[in-house]
C-alpha atoms as a PDB file:
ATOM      1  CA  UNK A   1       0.000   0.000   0.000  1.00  0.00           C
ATOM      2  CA  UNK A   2       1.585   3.795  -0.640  1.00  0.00           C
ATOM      3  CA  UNK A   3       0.718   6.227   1.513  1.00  0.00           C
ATOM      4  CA  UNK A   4      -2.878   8.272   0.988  1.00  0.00           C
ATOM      5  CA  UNK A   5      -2.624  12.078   0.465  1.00  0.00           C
ATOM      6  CA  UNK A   6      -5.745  14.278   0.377  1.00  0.00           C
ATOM      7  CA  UNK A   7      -5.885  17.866  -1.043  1.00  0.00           C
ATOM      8  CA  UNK A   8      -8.902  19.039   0.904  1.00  0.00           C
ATOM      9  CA  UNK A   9     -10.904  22.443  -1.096  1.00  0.00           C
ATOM     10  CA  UNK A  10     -12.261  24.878   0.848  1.00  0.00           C
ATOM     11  CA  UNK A  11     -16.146  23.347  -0.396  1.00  0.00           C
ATOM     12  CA  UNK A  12     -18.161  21.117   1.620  1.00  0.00           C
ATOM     13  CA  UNK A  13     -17.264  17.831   2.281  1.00  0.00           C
ATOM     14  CA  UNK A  14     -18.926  14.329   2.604  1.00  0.00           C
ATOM     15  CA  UNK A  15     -20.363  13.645   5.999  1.00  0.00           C
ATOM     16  CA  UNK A  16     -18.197  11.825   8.435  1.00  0.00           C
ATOM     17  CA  UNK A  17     -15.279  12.389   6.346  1.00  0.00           C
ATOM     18  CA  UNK A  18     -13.420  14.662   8.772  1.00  0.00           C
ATOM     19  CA  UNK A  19     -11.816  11.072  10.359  1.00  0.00           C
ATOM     20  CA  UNK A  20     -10.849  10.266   7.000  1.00  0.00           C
ATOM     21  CA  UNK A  21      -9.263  12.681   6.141  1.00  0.00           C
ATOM     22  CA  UNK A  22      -6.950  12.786   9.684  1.00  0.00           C
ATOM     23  CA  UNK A  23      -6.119   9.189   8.693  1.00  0.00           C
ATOM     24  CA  UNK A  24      -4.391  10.535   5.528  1.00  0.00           C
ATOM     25  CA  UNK A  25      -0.421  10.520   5.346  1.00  0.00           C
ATOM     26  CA  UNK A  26      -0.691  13.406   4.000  1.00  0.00           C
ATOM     27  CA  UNK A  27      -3.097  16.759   4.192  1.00  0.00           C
ATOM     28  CA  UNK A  28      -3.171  19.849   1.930  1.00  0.00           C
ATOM     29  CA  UNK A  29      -5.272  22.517   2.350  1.00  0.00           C
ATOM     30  CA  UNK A  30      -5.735  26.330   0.895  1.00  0.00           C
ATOM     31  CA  UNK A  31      -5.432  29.764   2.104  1.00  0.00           C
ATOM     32  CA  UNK A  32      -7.805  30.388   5.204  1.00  0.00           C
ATOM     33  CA  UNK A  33      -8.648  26.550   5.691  1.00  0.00           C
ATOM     34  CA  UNK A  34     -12.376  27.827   5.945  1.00  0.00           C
ATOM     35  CA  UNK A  35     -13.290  24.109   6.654  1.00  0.00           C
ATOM     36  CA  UNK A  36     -10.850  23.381   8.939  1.00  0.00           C
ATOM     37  CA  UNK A  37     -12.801  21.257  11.439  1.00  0.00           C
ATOM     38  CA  UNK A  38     -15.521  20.480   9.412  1.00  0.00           C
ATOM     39  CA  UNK A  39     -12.774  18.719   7.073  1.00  0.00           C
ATOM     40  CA  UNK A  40     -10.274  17.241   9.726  1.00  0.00           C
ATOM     41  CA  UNK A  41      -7.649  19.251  11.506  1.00  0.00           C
ATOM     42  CA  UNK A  42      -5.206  17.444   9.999  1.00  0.00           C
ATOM     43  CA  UNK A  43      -2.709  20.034   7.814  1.00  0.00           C
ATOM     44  CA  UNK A  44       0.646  19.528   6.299  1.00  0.00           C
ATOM     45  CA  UNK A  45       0.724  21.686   4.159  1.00  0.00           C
ATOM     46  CA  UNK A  46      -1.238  25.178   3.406  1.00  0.00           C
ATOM     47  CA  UNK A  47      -0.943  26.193  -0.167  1.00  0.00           C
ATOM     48  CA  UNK A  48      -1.904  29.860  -0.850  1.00  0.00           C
ATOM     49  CA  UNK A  49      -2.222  32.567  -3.357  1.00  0.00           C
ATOM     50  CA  UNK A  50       0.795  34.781  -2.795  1.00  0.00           C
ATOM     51  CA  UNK A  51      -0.328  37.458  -5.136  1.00  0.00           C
ATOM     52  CA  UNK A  52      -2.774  40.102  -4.689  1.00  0.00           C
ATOM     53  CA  UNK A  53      -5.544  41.178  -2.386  1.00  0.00           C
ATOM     54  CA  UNK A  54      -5.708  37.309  -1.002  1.00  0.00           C
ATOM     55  CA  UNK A  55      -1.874  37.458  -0.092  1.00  0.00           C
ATOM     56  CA  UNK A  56      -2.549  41.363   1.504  1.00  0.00           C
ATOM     57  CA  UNK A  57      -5.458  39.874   3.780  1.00  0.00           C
ATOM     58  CA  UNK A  58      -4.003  36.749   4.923  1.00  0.00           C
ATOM     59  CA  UNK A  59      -0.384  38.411   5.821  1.00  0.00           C
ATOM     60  CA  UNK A  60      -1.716  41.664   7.206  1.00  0.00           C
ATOM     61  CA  UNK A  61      -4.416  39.486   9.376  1.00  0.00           C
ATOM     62  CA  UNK A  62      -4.658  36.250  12.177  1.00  0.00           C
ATOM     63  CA  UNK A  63      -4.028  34.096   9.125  1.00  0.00           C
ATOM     64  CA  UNK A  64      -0.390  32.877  10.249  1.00  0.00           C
ATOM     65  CA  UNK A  65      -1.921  32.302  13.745  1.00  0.00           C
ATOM     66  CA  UNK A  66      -4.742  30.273  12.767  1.00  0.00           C
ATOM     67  CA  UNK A  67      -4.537  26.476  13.729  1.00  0.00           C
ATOM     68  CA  UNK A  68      -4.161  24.908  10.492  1.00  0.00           C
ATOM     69  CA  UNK A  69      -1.283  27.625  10.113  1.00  0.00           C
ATOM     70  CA  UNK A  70       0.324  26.439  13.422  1.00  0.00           C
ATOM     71  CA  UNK A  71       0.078  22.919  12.485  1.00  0.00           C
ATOM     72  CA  UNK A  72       1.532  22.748   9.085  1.00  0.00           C
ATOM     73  CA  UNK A  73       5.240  21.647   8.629  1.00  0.00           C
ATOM     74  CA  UNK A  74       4.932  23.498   4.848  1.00  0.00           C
ATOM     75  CA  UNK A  75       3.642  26.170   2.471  1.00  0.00           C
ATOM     76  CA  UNK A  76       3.547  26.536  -0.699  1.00  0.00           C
ATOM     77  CA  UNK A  77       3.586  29.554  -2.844  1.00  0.00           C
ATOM     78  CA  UNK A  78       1.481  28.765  -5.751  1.00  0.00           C
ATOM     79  CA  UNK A  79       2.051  31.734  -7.844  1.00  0.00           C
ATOM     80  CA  UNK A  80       5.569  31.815  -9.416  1.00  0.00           C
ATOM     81  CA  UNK A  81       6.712  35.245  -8.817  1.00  0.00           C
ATOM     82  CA  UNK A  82       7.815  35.864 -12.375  1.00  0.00           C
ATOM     83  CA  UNK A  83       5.714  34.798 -14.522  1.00  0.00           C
ATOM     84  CA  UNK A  84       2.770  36.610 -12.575  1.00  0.00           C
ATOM     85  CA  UNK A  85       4.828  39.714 -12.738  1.00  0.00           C
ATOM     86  CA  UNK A  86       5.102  39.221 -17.115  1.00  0.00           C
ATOM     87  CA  UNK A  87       1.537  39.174 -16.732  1.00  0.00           C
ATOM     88  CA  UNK A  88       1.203  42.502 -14.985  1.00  0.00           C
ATOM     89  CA  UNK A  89       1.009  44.732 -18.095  1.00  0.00           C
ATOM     90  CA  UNK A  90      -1.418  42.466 -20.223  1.00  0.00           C
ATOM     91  CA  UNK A  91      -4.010  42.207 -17.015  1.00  0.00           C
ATOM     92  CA  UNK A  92      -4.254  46.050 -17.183  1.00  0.00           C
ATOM     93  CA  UNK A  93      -5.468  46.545 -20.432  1.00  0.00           C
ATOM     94  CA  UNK A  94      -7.938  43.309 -20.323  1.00  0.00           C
ATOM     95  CA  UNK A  95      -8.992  43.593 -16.303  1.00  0.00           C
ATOM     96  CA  UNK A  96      -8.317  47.285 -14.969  1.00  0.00           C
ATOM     97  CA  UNK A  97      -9.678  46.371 -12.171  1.00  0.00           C
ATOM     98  CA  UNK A  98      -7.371  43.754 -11.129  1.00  0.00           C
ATOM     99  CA  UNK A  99      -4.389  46.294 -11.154  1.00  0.00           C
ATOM    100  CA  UNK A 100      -3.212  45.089  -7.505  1.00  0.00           C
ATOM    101  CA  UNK A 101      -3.496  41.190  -9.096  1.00  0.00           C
ATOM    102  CA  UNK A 102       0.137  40.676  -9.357  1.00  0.00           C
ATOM    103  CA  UNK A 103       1.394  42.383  -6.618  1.00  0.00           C
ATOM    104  CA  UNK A 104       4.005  39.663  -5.156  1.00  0.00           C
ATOM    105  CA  UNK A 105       3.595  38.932  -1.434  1.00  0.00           C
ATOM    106  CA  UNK A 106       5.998  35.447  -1.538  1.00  0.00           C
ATOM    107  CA  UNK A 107       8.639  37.281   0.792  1.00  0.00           C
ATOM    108  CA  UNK A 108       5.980  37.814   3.276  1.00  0.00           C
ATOM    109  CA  UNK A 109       5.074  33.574   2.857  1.00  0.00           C
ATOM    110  CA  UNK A 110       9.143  32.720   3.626  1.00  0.00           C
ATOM    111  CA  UNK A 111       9.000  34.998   6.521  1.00  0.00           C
ATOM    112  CA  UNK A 112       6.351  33.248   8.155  1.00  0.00           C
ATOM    113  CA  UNK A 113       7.473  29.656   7.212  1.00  0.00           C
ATOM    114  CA  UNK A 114      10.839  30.712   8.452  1.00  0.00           C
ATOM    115  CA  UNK A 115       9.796  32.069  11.705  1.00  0.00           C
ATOM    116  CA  UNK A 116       8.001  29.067  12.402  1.00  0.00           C
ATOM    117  CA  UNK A 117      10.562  26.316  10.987  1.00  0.00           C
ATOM    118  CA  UNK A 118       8.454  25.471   7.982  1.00  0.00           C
ATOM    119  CA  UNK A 119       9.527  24.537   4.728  1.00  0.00           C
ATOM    120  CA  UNK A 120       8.877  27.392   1.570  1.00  0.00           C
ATOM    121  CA  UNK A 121       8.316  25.997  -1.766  1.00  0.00           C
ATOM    122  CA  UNK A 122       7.242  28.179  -4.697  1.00  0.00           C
ATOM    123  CA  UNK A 123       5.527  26.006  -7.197  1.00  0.00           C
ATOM    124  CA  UNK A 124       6.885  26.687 -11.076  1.00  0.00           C
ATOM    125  CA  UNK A 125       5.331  28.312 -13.607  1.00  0.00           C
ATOM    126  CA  UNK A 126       5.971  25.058 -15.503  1.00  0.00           C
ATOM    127  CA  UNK A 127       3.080  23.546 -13.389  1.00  0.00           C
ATOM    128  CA  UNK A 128       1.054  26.683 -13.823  1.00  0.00           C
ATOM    129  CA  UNK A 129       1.695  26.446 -17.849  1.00  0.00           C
ATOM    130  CA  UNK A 130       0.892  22.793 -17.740  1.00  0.00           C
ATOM    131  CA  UNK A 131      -2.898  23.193 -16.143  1.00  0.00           C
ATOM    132  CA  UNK A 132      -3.262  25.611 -18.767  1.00  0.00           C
ATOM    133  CA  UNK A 133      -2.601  23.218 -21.720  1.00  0.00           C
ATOM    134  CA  UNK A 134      -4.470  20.805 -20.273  1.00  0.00           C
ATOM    135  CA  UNK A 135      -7.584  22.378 -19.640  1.00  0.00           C
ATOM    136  CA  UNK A 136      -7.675  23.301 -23.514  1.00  0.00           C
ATOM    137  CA  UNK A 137      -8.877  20.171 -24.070  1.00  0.00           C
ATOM    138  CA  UNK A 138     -12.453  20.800 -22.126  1.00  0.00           C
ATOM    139  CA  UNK A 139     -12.510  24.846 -24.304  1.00  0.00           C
ATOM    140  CA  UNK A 140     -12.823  27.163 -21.303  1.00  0.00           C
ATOM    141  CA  UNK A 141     -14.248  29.914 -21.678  1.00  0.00           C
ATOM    142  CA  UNK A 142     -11.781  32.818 -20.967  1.00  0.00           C
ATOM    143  CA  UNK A 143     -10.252  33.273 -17.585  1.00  0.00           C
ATOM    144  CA  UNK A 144      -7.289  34.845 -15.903  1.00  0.00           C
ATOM    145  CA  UNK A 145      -5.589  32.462 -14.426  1.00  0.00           C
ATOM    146  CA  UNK A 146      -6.186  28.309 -13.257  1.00  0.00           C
ATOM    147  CA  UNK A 147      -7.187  28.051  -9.665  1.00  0.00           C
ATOM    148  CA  UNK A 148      -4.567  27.426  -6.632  1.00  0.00           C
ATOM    149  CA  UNK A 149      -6.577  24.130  -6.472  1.00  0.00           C
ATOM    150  CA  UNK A 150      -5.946  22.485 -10.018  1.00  0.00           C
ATOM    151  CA  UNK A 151      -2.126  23.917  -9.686  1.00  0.00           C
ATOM    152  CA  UNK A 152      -1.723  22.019  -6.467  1.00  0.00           C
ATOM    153  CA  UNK A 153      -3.439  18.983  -8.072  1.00  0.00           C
ATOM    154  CA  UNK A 154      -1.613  19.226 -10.966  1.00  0.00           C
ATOM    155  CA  UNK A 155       1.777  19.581  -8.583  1.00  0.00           C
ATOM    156  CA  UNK A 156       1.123  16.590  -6.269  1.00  0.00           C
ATOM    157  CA  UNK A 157       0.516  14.487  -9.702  1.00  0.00           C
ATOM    158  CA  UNK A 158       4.155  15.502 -11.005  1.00  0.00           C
ATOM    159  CA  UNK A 159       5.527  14.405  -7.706  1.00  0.00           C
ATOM    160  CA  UNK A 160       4.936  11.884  -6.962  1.00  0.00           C
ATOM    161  CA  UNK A 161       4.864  10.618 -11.031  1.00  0.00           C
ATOM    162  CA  UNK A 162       8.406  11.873 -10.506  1.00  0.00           C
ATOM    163  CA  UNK A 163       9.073   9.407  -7.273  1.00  0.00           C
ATOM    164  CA  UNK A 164       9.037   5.941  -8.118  1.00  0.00           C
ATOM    165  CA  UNK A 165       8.431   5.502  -4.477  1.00  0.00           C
ATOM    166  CA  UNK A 166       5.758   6.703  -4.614  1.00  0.00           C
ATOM    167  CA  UNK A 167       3.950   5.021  -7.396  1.00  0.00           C
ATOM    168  CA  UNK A 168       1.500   3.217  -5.422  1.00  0.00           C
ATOM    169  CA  UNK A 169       0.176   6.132  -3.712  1.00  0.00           C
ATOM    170  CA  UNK A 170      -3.074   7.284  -3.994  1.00  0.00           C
ATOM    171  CA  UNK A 171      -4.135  11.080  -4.379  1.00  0.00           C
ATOM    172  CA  UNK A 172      -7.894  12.341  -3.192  1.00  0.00           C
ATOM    173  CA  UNK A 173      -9.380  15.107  -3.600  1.00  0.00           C
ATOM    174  CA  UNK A 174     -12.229  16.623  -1.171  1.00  0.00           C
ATOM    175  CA  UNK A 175     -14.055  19.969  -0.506  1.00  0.00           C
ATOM    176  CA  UNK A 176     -13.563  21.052  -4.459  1.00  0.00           C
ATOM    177  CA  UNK A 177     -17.250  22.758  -5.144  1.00  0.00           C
ATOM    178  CA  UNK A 178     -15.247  24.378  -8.514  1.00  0.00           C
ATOM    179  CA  UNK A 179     -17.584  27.416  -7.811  1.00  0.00           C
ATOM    180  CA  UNK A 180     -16.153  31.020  -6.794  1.00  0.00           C
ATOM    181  CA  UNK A 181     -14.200  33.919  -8.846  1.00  0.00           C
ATOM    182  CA  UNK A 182     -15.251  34.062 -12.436  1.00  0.00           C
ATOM    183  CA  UNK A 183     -11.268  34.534 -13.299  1.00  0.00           C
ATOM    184  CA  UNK A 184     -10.883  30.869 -12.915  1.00  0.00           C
ATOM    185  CA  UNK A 185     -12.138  28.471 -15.714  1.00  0.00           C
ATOM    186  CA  UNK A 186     -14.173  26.239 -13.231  1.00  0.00           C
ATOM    187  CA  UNK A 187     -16.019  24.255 -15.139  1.00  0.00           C
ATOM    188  CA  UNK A 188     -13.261  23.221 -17.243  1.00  0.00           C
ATOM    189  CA  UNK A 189     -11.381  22.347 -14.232  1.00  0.00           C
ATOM    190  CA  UNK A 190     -14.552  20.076 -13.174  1.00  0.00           C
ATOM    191  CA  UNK A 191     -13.599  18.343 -16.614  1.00  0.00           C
ATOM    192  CA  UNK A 192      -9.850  18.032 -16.067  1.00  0.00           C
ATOM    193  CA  UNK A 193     -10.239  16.578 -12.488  1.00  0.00           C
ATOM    194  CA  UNK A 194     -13.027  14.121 -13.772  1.00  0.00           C
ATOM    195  CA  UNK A 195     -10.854  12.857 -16.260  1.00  0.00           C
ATOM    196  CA  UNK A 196      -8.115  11.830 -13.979  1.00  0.00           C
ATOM    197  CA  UNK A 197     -10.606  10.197 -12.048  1.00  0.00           C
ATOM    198  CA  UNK A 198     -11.839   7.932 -14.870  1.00  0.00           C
ATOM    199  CA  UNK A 199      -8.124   7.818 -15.427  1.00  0.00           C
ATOM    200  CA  UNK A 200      -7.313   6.363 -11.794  1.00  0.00           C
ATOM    201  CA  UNK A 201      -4.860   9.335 -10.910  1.00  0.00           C
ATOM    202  CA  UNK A 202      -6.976  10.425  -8.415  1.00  0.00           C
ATOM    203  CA  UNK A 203     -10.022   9.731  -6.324  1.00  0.00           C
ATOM    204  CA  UNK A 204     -12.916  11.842  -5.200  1.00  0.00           C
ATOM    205  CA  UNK A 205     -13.712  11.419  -1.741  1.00  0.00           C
ATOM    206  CA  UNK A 206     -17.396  10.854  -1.182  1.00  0.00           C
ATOM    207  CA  UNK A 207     -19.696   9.066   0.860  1.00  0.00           C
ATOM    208  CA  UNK A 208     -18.528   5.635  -0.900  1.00  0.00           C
ATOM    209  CA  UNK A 209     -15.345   6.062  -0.768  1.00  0.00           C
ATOM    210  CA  UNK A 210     -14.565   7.477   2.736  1.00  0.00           C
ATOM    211  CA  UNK A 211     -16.606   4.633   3.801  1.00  0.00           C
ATOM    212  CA  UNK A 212     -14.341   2.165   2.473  1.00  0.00           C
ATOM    213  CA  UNK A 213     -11.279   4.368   3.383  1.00  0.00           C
ATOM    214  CA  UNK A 214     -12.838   3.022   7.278  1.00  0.00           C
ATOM    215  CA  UNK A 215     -12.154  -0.341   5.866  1.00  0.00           C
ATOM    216  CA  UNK A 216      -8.703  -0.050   4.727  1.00  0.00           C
ATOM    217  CA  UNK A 217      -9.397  -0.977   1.339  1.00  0.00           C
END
């Protein structure tokens, strides 16, 4: 058996599957953990938008004191630094609005990790450019950018594809409603994670399957 990591949304998730979840080897959550609790305490790693308005609120408020903040060993920085800085000038003329989108905040992520002997990772733009071919296939609509959710997704898949070690592990996914800011292409997303479902890289965790996570199979 390889070990069992879940990368828990910030949606609902099935009853009951709080327990399951704890019993991963492995938890990733996003940003504020909103379902912290609800979703298991259990937190490895937090992976969060280190650009713009998100990055301002969580830095400048109790984020780095909340529990699933305390309890993590990692975060990730899911926006590479450079390329969302190429992408400045090109957001202004399509999205005024979004002028404060690229703003980089990653120093402030380090700080924190640092101060509390967590590892910093800054996920590449490689990963980032790789969602984005991929979800041509399902012909979003246009968007600004992937979610942090299908770049983590997409990230966990290249490890542990890249780990022979890890080839018999098996990655869930919980808590993804794909519903929120209309700058991510959400329903193609849907798409992309159903098809590595049918595909067996990954498993949705419902009411079926956490119940037979209970039974070790």
């Amino acid at each position: 058996m390889g070990k069992r990591i879940m990368i828990v949304g910030n949606g609902d998730v099935p009853e009951g599957a709080a327990a399951r979840i704890d019993a991963a080897d492995r938890v990733i959550r996003f940003n504020e953990c909103r379902n912290f609790g609800a979703a298991g305490s259990r937190t490895d790693v937090v992976a969060v938008c280190n650009t713009g308005r998100p990055a301002r609120a969580m830095l400048s408020g109790a984020w780095r004191d909340s529990p699933a903040v305390r309890r993590c060993s990692e975060i990730w920085s899911v926006r590479d630094p450079q390329k969302f800085g190429e992408m400045r000038h090109a957001l202004l003329v399509s999205h005024p609005e979004l002028y404060d989108f690229c703003d980089d905040y990653t120093a402030g992520f380090a700080a924190v990790a640092e101060a509390g002997a967590k590892r910093h990772r800054v996920l590449s733009r490689d990963v980032h450019e790789a969602v984005e071919r991929a979800l041509l296939a399902f012909d979003p609509a246009p968007y600004v950018v992937p979610s942090s959710g299908m770049v983590v997704v997409a990230q966990v898949l290249a490890d542990v594809l890249a780990d022979p070690d890890h080839d018999r592990d098996q990655i869930f996914v919980a808590g993804f409603s794909h519903q929120g800011w209309d700058g991510h292409p959400f329903a193609a997303e849907r798409q992309l994670i159903e098809a590595h479902v049918a595909s067996g890289k990954l498993v949705r965790l419902n009411p079926d399957t956490a119940s037979s996570l209970t039974q070790g199979v």
